[in-house]
Protein backbone atom coordinates (compact mmCIF):
# COMPACT_ATOMS: atom_id res chain seq x y z
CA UNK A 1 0.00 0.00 0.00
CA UNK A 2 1.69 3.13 -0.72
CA UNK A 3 0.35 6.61 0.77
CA UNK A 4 0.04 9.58 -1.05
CA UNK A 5 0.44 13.22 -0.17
CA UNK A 6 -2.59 15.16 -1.12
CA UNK A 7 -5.01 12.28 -2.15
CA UNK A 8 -8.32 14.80 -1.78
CA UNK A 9 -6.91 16.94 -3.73
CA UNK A 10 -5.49 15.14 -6.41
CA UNK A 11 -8.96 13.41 -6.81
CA UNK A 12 -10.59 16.67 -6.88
CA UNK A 13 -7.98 18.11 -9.64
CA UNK A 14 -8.89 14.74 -11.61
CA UNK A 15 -12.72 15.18 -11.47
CA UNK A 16 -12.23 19.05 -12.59
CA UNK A 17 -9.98 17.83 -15.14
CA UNK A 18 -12.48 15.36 -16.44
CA UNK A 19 -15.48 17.58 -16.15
CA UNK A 20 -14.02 20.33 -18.27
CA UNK A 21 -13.50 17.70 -21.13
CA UNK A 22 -17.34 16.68 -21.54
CA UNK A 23 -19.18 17.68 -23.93
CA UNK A 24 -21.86 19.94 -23.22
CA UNK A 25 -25.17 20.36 -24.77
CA UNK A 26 -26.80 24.23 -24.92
CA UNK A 27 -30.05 24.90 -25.93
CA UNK A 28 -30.73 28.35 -26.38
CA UNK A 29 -34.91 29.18 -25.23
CA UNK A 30 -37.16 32.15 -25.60
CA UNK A 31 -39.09 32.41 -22.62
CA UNK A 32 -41.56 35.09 -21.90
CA UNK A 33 -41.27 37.10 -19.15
CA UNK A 34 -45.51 37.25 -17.86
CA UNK A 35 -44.71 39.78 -15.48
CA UNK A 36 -43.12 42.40 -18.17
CA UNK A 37 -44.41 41.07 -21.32
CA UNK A 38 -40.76 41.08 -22.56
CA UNK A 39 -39.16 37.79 -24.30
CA UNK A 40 -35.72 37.34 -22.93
CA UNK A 41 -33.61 33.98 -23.53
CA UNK A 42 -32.16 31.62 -21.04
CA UNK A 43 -29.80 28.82 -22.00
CA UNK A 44 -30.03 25.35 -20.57
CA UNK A 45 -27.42 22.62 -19.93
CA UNK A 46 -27.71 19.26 -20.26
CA UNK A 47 -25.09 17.58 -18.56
CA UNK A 48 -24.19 13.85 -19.36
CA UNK A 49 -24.69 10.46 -16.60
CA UNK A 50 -21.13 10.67 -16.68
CA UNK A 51 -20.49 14.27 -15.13
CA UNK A 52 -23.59 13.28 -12.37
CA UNK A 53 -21.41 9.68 -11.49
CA UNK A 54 -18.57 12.26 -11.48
CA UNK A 55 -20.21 14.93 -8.57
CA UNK A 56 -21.16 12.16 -6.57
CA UNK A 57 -17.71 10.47 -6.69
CA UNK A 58 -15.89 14.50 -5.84
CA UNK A 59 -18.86 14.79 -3.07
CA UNK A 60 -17.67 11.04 -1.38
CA UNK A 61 -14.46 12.38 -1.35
CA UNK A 62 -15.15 15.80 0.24
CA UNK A 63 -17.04 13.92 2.96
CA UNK A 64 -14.44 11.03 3.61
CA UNK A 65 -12.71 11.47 7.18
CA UNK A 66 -8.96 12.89 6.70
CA UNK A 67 -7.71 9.31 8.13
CA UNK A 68 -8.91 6.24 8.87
CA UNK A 69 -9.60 6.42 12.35
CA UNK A 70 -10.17 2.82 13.17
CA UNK A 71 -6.12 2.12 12.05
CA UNK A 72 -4.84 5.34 13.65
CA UNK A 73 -6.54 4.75 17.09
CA UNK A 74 -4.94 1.61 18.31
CA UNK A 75 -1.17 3.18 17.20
CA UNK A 76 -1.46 6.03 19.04
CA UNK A 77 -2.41 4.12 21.85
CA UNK A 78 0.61 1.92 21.47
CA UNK A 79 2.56 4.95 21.02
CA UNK A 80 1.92 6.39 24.08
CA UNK A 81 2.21 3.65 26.35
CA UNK A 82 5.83 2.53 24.56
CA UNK A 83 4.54 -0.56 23.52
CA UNK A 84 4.44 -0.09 19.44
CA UNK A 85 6.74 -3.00 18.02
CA UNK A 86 7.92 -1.98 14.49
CA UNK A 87 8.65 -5.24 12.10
CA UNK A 88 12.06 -4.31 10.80
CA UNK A 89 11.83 -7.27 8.18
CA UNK A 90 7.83 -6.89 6.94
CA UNK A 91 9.32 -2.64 6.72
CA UNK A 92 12.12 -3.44 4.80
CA UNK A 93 10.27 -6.19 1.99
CA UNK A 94 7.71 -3.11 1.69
CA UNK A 95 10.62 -0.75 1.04
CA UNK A 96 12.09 -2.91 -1.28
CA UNK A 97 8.61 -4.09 -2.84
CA UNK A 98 8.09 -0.44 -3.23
CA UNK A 99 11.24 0.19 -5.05
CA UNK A 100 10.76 -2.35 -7.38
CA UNK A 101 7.90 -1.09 -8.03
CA UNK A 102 8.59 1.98 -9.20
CA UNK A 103 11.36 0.76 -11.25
CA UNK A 104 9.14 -1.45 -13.29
């Protein structure tokens, strides 16, 4: 697993990125103003499924917690008490895992 500086925002850079790329539709409408008598125009969008999937995904990620609570909890806990045991070997096959990785 690696962990990645900035993950909201990347996402959110990603969805705007996305969003400015689909196509939109305008349909330009007379409507009649009842109240004046005067026709003005209005346009209307019509967005696609795709941008709607696309707010809901940015609007999970706005309301995701900043960390995982659950994971982070029983580590501080350990941490304050001095009884968190690191696993020098599992650490380093990650590191190395990791490095591979990124060479590949």
């Amino acid at each position: 697993m690696k962990i990645v500086k900035g993950v909201d925002r990347q996402a959110n850079n990603y969805i705007d990125n996305v969003t400015r790329k689909l196509p939109v539709e305008t349909d330009k409408r007379h409507i009649q103003d009842i109240g004046r008598g005067s026709t003005r125009s209005r346009n209307i969008v019509y967005l696609s499924h795709v941008s709607r999937d696309l707010q809901i995904a940015q609007e999970a990620v706005i309301e995701a917690p900043d960390m995982r609570t659950d994971r982070v909890r029983p580590i501080k806990i350990q941490l304050s008490d001095h009884t968190y045991k690191i696993d020098y070997d599992s650490l380093a096959g990650k590191i190395i895992g990791s490095m591979i990785d990124d060479l590949a």
